[in-house]
C-alpha atoms as a PDB file:
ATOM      1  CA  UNK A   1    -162.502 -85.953 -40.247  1.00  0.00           C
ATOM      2  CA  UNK A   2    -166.219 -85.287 -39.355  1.00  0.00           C
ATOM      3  CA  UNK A   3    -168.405 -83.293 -41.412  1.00  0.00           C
ATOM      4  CA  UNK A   4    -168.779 -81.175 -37.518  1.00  0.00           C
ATOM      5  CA  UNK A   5    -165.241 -80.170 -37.772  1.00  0.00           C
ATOM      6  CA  UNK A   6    -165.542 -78.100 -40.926  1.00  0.00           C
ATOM      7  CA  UNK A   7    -167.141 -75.081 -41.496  1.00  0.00           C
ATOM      8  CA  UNK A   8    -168.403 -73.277 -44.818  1.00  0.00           C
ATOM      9  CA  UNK A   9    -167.627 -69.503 -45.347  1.00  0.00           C
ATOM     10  CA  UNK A  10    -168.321 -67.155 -48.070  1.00  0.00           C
ATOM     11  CA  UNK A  11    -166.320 -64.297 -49.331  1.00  0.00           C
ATOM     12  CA  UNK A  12    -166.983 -61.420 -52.035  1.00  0.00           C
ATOM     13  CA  UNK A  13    -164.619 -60.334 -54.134  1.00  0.00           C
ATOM     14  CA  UNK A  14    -161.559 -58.770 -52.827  1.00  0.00           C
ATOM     15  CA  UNK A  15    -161.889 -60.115 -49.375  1.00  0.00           C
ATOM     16  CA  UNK A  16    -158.318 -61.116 -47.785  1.00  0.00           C
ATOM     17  CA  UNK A  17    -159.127 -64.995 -46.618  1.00  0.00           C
ATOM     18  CA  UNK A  18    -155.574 -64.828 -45.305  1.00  0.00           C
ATOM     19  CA  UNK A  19    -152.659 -62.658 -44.998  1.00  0.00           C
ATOM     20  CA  UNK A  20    -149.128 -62.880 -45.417  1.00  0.00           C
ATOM     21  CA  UNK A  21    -147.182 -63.359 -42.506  1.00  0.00           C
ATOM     22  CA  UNK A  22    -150.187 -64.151 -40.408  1.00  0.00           C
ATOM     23  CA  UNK A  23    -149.909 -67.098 -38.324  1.00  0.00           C
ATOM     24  CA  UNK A  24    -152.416 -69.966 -39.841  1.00  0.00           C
ATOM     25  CA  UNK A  25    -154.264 -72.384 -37.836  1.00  0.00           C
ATOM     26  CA  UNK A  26    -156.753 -73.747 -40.779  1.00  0.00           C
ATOM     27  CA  UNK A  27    -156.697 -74.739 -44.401  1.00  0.00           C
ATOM     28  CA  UNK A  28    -159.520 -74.432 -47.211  1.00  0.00           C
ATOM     29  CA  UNK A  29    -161.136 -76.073 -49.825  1.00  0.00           C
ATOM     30  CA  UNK A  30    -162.884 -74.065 -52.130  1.00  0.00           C
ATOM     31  CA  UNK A  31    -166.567 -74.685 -52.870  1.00  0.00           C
ATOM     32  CA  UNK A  32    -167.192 -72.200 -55.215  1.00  0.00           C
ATOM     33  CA  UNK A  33    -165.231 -68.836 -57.051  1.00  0.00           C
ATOM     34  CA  UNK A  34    -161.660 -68.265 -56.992  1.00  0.00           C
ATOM     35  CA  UNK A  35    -159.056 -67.514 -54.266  1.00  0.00           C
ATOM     36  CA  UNK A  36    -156.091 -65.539 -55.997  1.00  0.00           C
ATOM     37  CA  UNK A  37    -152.158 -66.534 -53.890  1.00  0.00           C
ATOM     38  CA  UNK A  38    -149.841 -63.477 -53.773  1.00  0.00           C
ATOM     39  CA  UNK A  39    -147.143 -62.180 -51.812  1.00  0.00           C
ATOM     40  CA  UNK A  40    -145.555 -58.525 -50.793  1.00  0.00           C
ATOM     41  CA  UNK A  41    -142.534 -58.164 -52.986  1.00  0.00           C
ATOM     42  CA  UNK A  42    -139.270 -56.350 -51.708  1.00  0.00           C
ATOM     43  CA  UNK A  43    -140.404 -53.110 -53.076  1.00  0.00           C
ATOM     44  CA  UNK A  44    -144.283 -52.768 -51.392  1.00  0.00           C
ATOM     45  CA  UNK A  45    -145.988 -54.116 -54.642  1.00  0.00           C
ATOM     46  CA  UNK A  46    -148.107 -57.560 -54.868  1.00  0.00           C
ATOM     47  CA  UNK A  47    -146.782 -60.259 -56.800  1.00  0.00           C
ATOM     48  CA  UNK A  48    -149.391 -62.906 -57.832  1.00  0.00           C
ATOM     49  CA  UNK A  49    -148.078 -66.839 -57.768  1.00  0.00           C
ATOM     50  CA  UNK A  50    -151.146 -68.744 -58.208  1.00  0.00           C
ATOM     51  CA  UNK A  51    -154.771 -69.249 -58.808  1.00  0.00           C
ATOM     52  CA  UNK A  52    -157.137 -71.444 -56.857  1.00  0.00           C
ATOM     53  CA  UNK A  53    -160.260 -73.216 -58.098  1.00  0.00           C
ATOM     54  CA  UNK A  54    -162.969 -75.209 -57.574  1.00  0.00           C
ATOM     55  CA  UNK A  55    -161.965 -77.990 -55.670  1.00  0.00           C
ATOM     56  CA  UNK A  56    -158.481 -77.488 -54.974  1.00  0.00           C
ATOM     57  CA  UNK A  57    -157.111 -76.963 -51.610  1.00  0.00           C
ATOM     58  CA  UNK A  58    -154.802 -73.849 -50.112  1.00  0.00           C
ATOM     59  CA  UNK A  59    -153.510 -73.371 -46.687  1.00  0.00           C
ATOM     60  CA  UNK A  60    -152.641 -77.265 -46.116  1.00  0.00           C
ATOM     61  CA  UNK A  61    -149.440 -75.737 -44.373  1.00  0.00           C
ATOM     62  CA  UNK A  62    -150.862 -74.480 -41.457  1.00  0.00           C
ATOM     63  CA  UNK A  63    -152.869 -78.183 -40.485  1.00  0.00           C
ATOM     64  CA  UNK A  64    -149.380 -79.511 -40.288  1.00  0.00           C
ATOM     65  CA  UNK A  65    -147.465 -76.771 -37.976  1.00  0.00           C
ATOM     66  CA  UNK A  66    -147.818 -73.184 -36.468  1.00  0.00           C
ATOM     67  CA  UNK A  67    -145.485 -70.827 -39.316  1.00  0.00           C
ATOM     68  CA  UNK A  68    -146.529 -67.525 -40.375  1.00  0.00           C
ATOM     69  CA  UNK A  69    -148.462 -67.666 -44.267  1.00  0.00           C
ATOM     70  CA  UNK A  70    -146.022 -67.961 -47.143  1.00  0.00           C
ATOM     71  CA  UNK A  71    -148.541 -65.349 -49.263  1.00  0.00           C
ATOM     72  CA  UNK A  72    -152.118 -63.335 -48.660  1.00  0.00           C
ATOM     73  CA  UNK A  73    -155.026 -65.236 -50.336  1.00  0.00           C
ATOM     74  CA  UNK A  74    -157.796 -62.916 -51.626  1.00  0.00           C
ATOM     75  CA  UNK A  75    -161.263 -63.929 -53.258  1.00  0.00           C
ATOM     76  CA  UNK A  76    -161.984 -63.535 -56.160  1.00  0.00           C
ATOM     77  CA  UNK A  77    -165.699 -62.631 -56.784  1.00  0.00           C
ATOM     78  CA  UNK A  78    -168.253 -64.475 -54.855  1.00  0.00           C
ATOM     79  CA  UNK A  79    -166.745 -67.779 -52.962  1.00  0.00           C
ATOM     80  CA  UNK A  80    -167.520 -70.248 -50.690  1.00  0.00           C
ATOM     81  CA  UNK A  81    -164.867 -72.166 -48.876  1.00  0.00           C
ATOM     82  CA  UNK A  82    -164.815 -75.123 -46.464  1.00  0.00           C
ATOM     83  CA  UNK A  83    -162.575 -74.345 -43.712  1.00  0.00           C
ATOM     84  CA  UNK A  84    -160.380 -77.424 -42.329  1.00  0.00           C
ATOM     85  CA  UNK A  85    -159.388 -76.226 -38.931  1.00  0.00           C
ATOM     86  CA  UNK A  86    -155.787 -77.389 -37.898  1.00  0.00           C
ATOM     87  CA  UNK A  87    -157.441 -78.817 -34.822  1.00  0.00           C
ATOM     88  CA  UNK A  88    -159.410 -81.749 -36.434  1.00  0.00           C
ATOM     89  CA  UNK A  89    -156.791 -82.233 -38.764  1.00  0.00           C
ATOM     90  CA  UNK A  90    -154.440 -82.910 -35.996  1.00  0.00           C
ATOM     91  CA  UNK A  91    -157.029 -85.057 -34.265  1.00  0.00           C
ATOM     92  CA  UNK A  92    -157.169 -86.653 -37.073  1.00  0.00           C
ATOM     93  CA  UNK A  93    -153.302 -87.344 -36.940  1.00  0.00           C
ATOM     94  CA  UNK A  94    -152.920 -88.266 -33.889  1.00  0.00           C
ATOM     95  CA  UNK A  95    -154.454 -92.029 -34.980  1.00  0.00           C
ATOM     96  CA  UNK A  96    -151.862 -92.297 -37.238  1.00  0.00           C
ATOM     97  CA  UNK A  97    -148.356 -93.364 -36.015  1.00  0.00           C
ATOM     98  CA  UNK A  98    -144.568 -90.897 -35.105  1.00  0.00           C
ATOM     99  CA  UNK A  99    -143.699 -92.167 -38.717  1.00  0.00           C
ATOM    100  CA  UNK A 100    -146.129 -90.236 -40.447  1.00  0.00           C
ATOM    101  CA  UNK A 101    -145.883 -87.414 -38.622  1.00  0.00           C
ATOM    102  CA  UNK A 102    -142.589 -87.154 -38.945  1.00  0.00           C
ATOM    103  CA  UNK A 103    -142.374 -87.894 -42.578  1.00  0.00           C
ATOM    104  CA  UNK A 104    -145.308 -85.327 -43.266  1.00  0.00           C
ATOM    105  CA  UNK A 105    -142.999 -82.602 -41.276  1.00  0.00           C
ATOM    106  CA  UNK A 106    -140.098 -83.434 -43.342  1.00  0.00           C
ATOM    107  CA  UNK A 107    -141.745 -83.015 -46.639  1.00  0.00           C
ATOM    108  CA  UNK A 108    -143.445 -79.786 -44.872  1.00  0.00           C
ATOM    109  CA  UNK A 109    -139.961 -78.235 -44.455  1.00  0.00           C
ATOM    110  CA  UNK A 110    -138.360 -79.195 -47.696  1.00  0.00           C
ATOM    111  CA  UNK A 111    -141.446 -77.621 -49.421  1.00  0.00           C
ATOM    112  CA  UNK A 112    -141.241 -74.338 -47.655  1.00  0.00           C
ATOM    113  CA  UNK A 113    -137.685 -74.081 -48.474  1.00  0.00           C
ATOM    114  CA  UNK A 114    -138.168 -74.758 -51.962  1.00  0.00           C
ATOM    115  CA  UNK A 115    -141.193 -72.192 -51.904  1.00  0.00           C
ATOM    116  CA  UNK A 116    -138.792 -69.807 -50.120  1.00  0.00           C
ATOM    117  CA  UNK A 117    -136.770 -70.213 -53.123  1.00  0.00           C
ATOM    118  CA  UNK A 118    -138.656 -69.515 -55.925  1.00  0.00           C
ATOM    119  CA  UNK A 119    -140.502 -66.489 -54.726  1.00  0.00           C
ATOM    120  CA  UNK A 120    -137.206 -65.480 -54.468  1.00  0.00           C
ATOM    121  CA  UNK A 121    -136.318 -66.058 -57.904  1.00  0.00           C
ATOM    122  CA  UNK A 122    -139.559 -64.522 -58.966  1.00  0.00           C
ATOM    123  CA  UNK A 123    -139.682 -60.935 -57.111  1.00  0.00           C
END
């Protein structure tokens, strides 16, 4: 993927990167600060399921198909993201052969059902 296809933004705190039930089209990498996961529970309140850090990636769903966001990502103070959009990923892809894909869609499913699953069991 080429350094053109990416794209740095910053957020300050409390800023919704994404929200749930949104449909995604990009994944991030974050640069700098903190990007706090949570998702609505049944009863209107947030839930938090995870903290992102320096270097770690959220997102990564939405390079691989079009589904609404499992959870609403919201910075944490001052952050700076790289933003992988699901375009040059998928250019990216398409050099590699059916097998892959496949495989990477299979993996993609079984992970949002398990996901599914324990936020579930959590709220």
């Amino acid at each position: 993927m080429a350094g053109d296809d990416l794209e740095v933004r910053q957020y300050q705190s409390g800023d919704s990167v994404v929200q749930q039930g949104d449909m995604g089209n990009e994944a991030y990498i974050v640069e700098k600060g903190i990007i706090e996961i949570s998702r609505e529970s049944g009863h209107g309140s947030a839930v938090m399921l995870n903290t992102i850090k320096r270097g770690k990636m959220f997102g990564e769903m939405a390079l691989i198909d079009a589904a609404p966001r499992m959870a609403t990502a919201r910075a944490v103070g001052p952050t700076i993201l790289i933003v992988i959009p699901q375009a040059a990923f998928q250019k990216l892809l398409g050099k590699t052969e059916l097998v892959i894909k496949t495989v990477l869609n299979t993996v993609l499913d079984r992970l949002r059902q398990q996901t599914e699953q324990n936020i579930k069991k959590t709220l």
